[in-house]
Protein backbone atom coordinates (compact mmCIF):
# COMPACT_ATOMS: atom_id res chain seq x y z
CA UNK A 1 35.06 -26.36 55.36
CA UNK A 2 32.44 -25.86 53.16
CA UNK A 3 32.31 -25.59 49.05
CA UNK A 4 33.05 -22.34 47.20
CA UNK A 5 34.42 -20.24 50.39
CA UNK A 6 37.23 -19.82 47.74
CA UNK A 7 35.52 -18.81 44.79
CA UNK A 8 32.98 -16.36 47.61
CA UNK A 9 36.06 -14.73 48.14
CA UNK A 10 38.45 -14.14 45.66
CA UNK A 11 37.79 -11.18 43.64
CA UNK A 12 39.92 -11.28 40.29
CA UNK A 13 37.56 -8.57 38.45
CA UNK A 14 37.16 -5.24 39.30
CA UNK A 15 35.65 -3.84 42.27
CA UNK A 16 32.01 -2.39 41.52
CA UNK A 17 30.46 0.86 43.85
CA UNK A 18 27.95 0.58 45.60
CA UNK A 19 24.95 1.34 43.36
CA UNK A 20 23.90 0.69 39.79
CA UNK A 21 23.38 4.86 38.88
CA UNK A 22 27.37 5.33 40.22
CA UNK A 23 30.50 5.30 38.54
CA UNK A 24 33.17 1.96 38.89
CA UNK A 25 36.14 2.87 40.68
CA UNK A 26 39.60 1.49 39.26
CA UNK A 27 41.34 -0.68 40.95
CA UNK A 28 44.59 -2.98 40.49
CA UNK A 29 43.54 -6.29 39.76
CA UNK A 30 41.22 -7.07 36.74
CA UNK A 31 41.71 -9.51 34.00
CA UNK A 32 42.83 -8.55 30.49
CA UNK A 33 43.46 -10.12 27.16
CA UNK A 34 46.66 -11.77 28.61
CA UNK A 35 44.52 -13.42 31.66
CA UNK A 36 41.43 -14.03 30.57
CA UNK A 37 39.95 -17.55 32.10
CA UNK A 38 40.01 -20.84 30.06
CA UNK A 39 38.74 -23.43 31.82
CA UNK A 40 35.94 -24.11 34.23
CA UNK A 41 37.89 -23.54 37.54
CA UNK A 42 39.12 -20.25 36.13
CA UNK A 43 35.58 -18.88 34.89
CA UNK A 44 34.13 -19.92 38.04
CA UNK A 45 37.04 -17.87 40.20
CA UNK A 46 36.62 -14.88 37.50
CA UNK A 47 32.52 -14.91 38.94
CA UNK A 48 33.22 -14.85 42.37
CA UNK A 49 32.54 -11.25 43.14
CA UNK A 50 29.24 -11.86 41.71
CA UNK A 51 28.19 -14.27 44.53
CA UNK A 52 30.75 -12.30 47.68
CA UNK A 53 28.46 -9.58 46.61
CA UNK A 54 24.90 -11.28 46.27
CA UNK A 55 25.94 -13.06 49.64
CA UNK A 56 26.89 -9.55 51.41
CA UNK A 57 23.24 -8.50 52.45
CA UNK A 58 21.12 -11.54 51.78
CA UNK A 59 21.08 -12.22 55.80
CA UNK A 60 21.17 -9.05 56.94
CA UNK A 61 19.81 -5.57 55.05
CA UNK A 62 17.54 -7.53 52.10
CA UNK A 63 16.15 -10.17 55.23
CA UNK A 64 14.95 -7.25 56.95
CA UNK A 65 13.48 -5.84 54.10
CA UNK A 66 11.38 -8.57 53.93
CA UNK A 67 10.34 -9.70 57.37
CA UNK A 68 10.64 -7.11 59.54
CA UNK A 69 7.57 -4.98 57.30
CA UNK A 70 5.90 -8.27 57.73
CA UNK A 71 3.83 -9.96 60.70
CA UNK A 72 7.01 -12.07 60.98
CA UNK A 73 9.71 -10.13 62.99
CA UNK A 74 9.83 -6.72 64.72
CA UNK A 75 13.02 -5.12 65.94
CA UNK A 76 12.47 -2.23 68.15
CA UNK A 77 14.38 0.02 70.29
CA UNK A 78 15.72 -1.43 73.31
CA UNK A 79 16.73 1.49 75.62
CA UNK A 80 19.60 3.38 73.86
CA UNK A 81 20.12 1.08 71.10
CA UNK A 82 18.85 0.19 67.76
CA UNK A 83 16.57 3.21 67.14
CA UNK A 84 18.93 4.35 64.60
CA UNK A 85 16.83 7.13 63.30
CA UNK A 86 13.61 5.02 62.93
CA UNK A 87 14.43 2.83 60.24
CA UNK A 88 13.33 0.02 61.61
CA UNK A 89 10.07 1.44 63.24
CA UNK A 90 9.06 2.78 59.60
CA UNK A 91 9.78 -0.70 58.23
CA UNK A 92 7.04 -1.93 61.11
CA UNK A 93 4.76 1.30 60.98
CA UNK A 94 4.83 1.31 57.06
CA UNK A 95 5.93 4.50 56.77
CA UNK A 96 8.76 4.56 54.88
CA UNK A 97 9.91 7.25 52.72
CA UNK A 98 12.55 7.23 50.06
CA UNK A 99 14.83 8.43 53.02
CA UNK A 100 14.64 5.18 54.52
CA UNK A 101 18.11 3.54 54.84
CA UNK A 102 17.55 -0.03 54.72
CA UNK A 103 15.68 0.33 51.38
CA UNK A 104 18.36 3.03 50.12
CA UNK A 105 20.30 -0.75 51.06
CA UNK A 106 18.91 -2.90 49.54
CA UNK A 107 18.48 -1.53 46.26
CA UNK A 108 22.13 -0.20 45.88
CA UNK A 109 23.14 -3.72 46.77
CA UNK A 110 20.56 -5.47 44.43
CA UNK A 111 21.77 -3.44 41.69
CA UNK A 112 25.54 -3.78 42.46
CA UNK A 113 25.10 -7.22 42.14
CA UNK A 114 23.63 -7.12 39.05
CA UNK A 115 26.71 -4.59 38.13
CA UNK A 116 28.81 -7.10 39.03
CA UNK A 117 27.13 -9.71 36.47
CA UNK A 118 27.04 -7.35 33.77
CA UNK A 119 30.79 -6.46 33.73
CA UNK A 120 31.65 -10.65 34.46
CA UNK A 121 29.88 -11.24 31.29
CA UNK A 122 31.23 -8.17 29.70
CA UNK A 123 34.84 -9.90 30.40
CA UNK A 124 33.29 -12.91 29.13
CA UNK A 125 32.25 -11.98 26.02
CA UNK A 126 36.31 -11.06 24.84
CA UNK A 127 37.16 -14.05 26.31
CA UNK A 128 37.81 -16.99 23.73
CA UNK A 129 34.91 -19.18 23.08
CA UNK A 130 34.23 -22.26 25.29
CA UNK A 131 31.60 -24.73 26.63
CA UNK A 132 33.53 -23.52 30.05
CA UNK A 133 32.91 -20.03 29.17
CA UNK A 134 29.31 -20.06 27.72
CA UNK A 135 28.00 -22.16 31.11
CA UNK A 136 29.21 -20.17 33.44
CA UNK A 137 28.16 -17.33 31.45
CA UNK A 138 24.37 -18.96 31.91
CA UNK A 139 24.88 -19.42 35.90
CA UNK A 140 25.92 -15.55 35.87
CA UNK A 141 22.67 -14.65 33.90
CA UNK A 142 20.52 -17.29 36.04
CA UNK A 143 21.94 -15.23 39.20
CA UNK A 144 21.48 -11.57 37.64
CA UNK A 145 17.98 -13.04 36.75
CA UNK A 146 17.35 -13.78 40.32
CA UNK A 147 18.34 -10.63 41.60
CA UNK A 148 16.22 -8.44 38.89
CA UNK A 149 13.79 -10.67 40.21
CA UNK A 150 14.56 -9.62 43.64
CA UNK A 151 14.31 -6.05 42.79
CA UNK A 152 11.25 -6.19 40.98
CA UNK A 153 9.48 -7.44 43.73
CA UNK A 154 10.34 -5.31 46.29
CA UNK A 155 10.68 -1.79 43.98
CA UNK A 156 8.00 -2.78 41.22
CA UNK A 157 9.61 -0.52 38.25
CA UNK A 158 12.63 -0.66 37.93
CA UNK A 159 15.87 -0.16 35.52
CA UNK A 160 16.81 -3.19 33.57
CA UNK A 161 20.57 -2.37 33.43
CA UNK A 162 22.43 -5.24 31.40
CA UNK A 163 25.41 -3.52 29.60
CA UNK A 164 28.56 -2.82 31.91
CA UNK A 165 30.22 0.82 31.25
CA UNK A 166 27.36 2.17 29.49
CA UNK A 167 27.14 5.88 29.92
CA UNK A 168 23.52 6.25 29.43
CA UNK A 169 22.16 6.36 32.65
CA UNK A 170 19.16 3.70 32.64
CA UNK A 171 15.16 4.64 32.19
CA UNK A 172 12.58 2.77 34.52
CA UNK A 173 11.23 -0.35 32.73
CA UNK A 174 7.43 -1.23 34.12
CA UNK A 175 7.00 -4.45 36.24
CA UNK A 176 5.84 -6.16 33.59
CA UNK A 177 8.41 -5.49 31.14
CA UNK A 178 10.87 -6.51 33.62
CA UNK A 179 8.53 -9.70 34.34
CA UNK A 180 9.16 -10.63 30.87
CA UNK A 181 13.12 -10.33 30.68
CA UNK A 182 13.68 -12.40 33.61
CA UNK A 183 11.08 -14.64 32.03
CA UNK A 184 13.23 -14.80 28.85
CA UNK A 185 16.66 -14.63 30.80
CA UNK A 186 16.00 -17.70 32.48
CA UNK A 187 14.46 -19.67 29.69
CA UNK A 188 17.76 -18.96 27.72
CA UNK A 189 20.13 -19.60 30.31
CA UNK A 190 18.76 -23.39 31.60
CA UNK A 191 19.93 -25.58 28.20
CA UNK A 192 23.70 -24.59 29.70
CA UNK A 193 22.94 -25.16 33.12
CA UNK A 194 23.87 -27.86 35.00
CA UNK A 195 21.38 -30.89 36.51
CA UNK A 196 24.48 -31.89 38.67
CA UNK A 197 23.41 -30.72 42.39
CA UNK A 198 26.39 -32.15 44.45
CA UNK A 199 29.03 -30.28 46.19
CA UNK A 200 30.83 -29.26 42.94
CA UNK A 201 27.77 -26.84 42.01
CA UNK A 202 26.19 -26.09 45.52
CA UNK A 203 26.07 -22.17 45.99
CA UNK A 204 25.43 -21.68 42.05
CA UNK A 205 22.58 -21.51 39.98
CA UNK A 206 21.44 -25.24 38.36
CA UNK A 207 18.42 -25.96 36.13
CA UNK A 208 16.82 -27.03 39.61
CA UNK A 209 17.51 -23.51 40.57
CA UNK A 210 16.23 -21.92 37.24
CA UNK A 211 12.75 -23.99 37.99
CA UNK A 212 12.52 -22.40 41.20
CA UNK A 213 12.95 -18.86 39.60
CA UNK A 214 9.89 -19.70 37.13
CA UNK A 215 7.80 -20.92 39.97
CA UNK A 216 8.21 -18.19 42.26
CA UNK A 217 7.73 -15.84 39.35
CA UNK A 218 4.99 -17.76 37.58
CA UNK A 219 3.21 -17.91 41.21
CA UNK A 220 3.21 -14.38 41.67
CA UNK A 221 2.81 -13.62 38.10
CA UNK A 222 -0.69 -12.07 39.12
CA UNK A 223 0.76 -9.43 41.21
CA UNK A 224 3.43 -8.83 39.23
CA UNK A 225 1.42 -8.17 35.38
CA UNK A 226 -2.13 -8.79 36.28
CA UNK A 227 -2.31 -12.21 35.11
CA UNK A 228 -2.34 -15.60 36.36
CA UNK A 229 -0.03 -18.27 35.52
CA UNK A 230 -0.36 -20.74 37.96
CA UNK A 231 -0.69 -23.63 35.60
CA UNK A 232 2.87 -22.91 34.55
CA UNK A 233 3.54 -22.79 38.33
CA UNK A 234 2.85 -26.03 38.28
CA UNK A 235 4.80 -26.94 35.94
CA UNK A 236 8.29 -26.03 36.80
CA UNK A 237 7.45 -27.39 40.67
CA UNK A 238 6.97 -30.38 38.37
CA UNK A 239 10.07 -30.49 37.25
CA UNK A 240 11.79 -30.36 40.20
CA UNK A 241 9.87 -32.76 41.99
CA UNK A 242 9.89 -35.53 39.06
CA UNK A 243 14.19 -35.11 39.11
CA UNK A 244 14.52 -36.95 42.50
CA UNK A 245 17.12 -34.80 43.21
CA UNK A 246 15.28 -33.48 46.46
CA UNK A 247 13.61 -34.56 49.18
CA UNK A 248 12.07 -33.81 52.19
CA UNK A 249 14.44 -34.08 55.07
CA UNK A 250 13.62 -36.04 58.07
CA UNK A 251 15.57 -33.33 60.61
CA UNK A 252 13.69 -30.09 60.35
CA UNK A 253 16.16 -28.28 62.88
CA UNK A 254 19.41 -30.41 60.60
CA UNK A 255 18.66 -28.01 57.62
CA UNK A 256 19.72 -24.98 59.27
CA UNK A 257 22.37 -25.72 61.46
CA UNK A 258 25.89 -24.78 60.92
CA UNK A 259 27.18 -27.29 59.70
CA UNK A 260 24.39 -27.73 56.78
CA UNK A 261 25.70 -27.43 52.95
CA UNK A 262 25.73 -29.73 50.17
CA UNK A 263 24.69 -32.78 51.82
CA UNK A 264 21.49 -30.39 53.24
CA UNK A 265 18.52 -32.84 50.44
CA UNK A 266 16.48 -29.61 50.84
CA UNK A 267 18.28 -27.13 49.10
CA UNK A 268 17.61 -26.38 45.83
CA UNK A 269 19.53 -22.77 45.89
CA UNK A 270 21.31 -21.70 48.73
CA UNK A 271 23.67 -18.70 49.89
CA UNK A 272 26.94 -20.40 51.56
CA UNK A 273 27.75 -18.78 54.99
CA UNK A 274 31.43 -19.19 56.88
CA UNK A 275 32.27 -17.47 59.94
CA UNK A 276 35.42 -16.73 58.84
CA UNK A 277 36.12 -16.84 54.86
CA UNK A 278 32.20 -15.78 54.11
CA UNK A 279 30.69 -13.88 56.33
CA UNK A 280 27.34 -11.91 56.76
CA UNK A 281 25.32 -14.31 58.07
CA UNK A 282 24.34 -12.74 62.08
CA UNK A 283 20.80 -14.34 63.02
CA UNK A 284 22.23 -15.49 66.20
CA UNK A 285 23.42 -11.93 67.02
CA UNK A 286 20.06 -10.01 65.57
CA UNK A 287 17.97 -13.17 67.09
CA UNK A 288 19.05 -14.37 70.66
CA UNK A 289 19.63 -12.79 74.09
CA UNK A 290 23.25 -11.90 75.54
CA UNK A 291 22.16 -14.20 78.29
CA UNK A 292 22.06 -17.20 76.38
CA UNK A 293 25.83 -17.23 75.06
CA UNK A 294 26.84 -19.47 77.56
CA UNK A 295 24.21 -21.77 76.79
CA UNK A 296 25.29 -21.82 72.82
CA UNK A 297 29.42 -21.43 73.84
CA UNK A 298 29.41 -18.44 71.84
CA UNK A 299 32.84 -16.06 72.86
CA UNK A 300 31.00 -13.16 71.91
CA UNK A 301 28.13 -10.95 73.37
CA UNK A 302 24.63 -11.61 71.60
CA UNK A 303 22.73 -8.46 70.73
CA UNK A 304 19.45 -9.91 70.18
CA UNK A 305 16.69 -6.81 69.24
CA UNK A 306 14.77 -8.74 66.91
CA UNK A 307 11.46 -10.90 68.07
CA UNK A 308 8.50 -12.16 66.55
CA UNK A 309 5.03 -10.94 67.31
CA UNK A 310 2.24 -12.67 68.82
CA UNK A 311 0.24 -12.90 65.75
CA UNK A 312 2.58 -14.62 63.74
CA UNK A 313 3.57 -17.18 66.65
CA UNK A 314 0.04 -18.08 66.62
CA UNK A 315 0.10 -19.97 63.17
CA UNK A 316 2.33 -22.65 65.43
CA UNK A 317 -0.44 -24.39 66.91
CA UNK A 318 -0.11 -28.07 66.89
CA UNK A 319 1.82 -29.33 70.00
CA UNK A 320 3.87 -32.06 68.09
CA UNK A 321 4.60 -29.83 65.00
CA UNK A 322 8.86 -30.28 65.16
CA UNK A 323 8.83 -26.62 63.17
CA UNK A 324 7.80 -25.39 67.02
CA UNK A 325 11.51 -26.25 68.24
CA UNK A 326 12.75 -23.13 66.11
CA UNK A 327 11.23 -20.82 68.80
CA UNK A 328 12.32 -19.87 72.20
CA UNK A 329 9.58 -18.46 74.64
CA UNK A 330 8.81 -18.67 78.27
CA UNK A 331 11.37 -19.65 81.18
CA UNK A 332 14.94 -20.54 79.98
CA UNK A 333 17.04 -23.39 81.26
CA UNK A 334 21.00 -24.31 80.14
CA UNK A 335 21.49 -27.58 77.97
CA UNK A 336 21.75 -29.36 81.84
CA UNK A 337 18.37 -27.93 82.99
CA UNK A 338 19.49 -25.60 85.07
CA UNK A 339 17.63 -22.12 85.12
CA UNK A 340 19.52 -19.30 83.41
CA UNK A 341 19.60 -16.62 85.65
CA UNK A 342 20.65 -13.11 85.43
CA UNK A 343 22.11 -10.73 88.09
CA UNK A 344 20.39 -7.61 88.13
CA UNK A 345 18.33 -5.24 90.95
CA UNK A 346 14.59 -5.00 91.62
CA UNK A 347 14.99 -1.74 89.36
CA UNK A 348 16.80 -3.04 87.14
CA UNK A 349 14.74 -5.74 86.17
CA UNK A 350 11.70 -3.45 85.86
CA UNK A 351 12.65 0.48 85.63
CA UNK A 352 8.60 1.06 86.73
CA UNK A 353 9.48 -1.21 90.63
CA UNK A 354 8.92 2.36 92.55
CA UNK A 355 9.26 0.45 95.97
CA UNK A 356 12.19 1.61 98.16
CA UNK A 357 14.46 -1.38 98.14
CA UNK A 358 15.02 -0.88 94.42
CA UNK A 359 18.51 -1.08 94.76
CA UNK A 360 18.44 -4.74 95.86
CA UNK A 361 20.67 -7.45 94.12
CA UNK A 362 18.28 -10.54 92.80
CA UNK A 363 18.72 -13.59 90.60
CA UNK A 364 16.27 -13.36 87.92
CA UNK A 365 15.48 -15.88 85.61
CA UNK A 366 15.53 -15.17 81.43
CA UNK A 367 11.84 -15.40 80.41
CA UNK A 368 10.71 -14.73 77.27
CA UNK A 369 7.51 -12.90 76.82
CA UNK A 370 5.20 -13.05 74.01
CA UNK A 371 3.94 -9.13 73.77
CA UNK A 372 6.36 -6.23 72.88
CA UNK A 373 4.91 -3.80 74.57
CA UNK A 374 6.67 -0.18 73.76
CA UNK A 375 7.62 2.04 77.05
CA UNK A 376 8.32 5.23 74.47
CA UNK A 377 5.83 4.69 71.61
CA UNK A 378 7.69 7.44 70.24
CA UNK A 379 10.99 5.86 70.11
CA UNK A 380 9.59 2.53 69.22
CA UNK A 381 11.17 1.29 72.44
CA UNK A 382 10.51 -1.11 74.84
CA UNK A 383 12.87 -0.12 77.44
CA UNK A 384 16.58 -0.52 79.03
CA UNK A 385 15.67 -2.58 82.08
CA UNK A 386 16.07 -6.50 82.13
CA UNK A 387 12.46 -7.00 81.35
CA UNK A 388 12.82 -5.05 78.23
CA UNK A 389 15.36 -6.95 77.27
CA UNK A 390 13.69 -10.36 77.14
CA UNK A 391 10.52 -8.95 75.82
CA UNK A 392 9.03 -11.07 72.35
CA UNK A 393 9.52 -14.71 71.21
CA UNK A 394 12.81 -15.29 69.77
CA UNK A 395 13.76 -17.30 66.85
CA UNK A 396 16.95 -19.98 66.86
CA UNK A 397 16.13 -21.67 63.50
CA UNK A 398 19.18 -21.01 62.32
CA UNK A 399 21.51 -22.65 65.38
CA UNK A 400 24.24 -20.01 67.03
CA UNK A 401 27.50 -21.36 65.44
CA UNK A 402 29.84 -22.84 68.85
CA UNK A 403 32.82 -22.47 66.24
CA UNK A 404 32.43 -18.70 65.44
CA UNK A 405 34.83 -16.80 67.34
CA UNK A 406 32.77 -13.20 66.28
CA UNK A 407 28.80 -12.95 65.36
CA UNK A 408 29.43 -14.31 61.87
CA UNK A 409 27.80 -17.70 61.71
CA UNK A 410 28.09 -20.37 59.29
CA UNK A 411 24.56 -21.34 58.56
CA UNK A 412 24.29 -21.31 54.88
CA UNK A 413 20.94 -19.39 54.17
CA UNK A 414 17.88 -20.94 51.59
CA UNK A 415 17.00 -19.18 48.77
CA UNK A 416 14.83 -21.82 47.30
CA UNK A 417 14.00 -25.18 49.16
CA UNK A 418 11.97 -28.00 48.30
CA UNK A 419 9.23 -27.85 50.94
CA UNK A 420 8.57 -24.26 49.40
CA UNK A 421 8.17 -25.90 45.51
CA UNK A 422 5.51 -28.50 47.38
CA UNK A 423 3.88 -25.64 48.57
CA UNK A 424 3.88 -23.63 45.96
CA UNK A 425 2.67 -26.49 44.11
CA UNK A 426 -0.37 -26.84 46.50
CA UNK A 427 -0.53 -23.21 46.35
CA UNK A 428 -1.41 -23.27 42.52
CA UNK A 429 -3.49 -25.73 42.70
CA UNK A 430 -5.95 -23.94 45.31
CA UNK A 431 -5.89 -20.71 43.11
CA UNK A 432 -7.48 -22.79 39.99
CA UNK A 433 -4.24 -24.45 38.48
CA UNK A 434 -5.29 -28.15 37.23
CA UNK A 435 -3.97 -31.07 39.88
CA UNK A 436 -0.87 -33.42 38.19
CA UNK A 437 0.84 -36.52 39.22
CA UNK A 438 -1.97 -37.48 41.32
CA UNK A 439 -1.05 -35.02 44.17
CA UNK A 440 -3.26 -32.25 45.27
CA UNK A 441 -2.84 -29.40 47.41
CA UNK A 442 -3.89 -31.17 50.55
CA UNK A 443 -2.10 -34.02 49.62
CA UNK A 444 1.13 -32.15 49.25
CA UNK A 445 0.60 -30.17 52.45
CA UNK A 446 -0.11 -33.48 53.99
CA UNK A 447 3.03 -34.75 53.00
CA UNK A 448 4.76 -31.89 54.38
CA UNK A 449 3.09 -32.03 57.95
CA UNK A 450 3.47 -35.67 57.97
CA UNK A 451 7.40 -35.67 57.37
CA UNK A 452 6.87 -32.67 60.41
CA UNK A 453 5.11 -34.81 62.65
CA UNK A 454 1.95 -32.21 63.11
CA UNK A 455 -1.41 -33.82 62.09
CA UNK A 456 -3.00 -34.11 59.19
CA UNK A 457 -5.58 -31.84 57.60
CA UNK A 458 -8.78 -32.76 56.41
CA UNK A 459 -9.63 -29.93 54.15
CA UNK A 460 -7.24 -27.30 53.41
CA UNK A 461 -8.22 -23.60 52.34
CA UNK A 462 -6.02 -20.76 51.06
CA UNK A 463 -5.86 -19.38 54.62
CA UNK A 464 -4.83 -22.48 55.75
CA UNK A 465 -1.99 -22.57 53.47
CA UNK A 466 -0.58 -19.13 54.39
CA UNK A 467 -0.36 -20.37 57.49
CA UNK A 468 1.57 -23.52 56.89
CA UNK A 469 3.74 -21.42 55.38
CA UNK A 470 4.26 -19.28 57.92
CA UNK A 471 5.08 -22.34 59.92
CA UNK A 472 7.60 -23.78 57.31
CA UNK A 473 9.31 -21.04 55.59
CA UNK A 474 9.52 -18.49 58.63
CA UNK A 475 13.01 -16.35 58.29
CA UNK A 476 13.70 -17.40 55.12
CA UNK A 477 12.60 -14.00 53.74
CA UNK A 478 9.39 -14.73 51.80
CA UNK A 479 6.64 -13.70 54.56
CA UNK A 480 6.12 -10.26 52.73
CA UNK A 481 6.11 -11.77 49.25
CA UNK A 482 3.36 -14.47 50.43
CA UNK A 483 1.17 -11.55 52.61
CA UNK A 484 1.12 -9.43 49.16
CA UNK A 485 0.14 -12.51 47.35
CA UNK A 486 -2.71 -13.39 49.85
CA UNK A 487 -3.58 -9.83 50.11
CA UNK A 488 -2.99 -9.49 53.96
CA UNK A 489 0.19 -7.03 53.17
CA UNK A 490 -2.48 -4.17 54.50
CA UNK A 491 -3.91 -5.73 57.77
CA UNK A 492 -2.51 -5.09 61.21
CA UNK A 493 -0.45 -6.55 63.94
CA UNK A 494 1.65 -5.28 66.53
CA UNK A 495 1.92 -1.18 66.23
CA UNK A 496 1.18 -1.51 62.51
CA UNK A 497 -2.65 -0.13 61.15
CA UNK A 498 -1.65 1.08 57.53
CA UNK A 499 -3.71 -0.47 54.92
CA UNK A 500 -2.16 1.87 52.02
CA UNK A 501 -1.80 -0.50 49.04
CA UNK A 502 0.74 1.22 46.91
CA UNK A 503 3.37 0.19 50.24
CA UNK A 504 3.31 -2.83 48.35
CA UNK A 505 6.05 -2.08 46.55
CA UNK A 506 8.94 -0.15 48.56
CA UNK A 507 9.71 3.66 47.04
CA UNK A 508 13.13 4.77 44.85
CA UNK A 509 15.53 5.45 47.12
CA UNK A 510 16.13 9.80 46.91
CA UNK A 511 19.50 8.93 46.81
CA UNK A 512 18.90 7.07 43.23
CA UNK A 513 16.72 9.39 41.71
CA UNK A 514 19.95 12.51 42.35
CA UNK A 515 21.76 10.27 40.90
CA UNK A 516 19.94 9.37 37.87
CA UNK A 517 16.76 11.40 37.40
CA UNK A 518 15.61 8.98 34.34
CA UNK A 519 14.36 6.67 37.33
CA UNK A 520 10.64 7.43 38.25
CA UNK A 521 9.50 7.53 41.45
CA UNK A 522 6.44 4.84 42.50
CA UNK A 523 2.86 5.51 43.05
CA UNK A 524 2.30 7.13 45.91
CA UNK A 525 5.73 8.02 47.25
């Protein structure tokens, strides 16, 4: 059983809505005077609605977000399901309007969680004064940090909403402005955060944690205000690296299994999963094929629409890389060899067989291809027969969970990891940032493919990089944030030709802007 299911679940504040611009609903439980926490276990229970609700979509709604308007993953229609009005083609097409519901989504539950925070602290604050009190206050801020930071890279402009129960309904605040809170919020926050990073603080924001925020933000700093700072990139991956706390880990495919948590050397933030007491966490479902449950002794039927496109599946091109294993393609065989079949007709393996013994029963066996090609480019689909089915490369990175009795799995989910600081690192370096500690960036990524067991480069090149990156931190929801930094957000791949710019940054959802019309609406939208 893994560390903080409790705290992930029990909700002792009050329940928030589901957007920043809407009113709280009452409910029965919430502390007051006569409850308020006093020591560390109870401050930590009184935050756990912040986490249950930063948890709720990180897998599912934000991850899409993300990857699926990347190069990285593409979930189309597959006969009669998973059209759902074209929010998922838009996401691939880029052609999202402030209709779309996945970004409606993920910006009501951004901003919920950062509700959440703000009325935790607001508690806080008429709490009696503690060291209990004022450092889990910090984690709270270090997390509502993270997801402004979240926010602002996805919407660009947004509200900067940090008083719970105000009545003023909040004005945009420019990227930069925001840039420079989080900047502040985190510097604040680290003195009272902890450097422990065993079980007792896994799941919550530590200085190591804090660093990673500053890197990530320092690294995109030029996107974000128009100005470099990747010498203060650097820096913080400095920090982390010179603790010791984290390492490389010698079991690529070990860091994302289901049973991965505290003990996982890699993870410097990460979002605990449980099938049971904290769920959200369906890559097996979204991922797979219902013909591999057997295979994985899963109880339940895999749904599997999501794939990865040939262009991204070609950055895995060295045959001993380990980081290959996390893809399945071609002809598949159960754990004792033995082909997986499926029982279907000539037609219904391929609904274009016109011959006349269409109706035949056959023994087909699951083969993944590596092109999703669309039957009804209108509907984004690639058809209801068996061939449509098993159409695109799937990704298993994060294993199917043999103890989840529904399509919740266990896998706790990276936020930050330590290959990504080493990266990031090199990353800096390339883009002018001065080398340190004797490492440069093709030692570092040398280090990383050497621990991977792909061979070694002899020159590396920004290019280069984005590519190891692709190889390293695929589905861990960063391939959109490292296109827009590499400026390759506006090429094309699969269906996708848009090469609009100002899709860079995702539109206010209409819903937000009824709601509160003191929220402008982005370039271009």
């Amino acid at each position: 059983m893994k560390l903080i299911k409790a705290m992930l679940t029990v909700l002792t504040v009050t329940i928030l809505s589901s957007a920043c611009t809407k009113v709280e609903v009452p409910v029965e439980n919430e502390l007051t005077p006569d409850n308020f926490p006093k020591n560390e276990a109870q401050f930590l229970l009184a935050s756990g609605s912040a986490y249950a609700k930063f948890r709720d979509q990180f897998a599912t709604t934000y991850w899409q977000l993300q990857s699926l308007s990347s190069d990285e993953a593409i979930l189309p229609t597959r006969g009669s399901n998973w059209f759902d009005g074209g929010r998922y083609q838009q996401l691939h097409y880029h052609t999202w309007t402030p209709d779309n519901p996945q970004i409606a989504g993920v910006w009501s539950w951004g901003f919920s969680t950062i509700s959440s925070c703000n009325q935790i602290l607001s508690l806080f604050e008429q709490a009696p004064d503690s060291e209990s009190k004022l450092n889990i206050a910090a984690e709270i801020k270090t997390l509502r940090a993270l997801s402004f930071y979240l926010m602002m890279d996805l919407y660009g402009n947004i509200p900067l909403t940090t008083k719970f129960g105000d009545p003023n309904l909040p004005q945009t605040q420019s990227r930069k402005d925001v840039f420079a809170f989080i900047e502040k919020e985190v510097k604040e926050a680290l003195p009272r955060l902890s450097e422990v990073t065993d079980k007792s603080t896994y799941g919550r924001p530590t200085k190591f944690a804090a660093y990673a925020l500053l890197a990530k933000l320092y690294l995109n700093a030029e996107v974000y205000t128009g100005t470099e700072r990747n010498n203060d990139a650097v820096a913080m991956c400095d920090l982390l690296i010179k603790s010791g706390k984290f390492s490389l880990a010698a079991d690529y495919a070990g860091i994302f299994k289901a049973d991965n948590g505290p003990g996982t050397t890699e993870f410097i933030f990460a979002v605990p999963y449980d099938n049971v007491q904290a769920q959200g966490q369906r890559f097996t479902w979204y991922n797979l094929h219902y013909a591999l449950s057997a295979k994985y002794g899963l109880p339940w039927r895999i749904s599997g629409p999501t794939s990865t496109l040939p262009e991204f599946y070609a950055n895995f091109d060295s045959k001993t890389d380990v980081r290959n294993n996390v893809w399945l393609t071609g002809k598949q065989f159960d754990n004792s060899g033995k082909p997986i079949t499926i029982s279907t007709t000539k037609k219904g393996l391929d609904a274009s067989y016109t011959g006349d013994d269409g109706a035949t029963q056959i023994q087909w066996q699951l083969e993944f291809s590596p092109q999703v090609t669309l039957t009804n480019v209108q509907n984004f689909d690639v058809g209801s027969d068996v061939l449509g089915s098993a159409k695109g490369i799937r990704n298993n990175k994060y294993a199917p969970d043999a103890a989840a009795a529904t399509n919740n799995g266990s896998n706790d989910v990276p936020v930050f990891r330590y290959a990504d600081i080493l990266l990031m690192k090199a990353e800096a370096i390339l883009r002018g940032a001065a080398p340190t500690n004797g490492q440069t960036a093709l030692s570092l990524v040398n280090d990383l493919r050497t621990i991977r067991k792909a061979e070694n480069f002899n020159t590396i090149s920004l290019d280069e990089l984005l590519r190891e990156r692709a190889r390293e931190m695929n589905w861990e929801a960063w391939r959109r944030n490292d296109l827009i930094r590499f400026g390759k957000f506006e090429g094309s791949w699969g269906y996708k030709t848009d090469q609009n710019s100002y899709k860079r940054i995702f539109p206010v959802p209409s819903s937000e802007r009824i709601l509160n019309p003191n929220l402008k609406q982005n370039t271009g939208y």
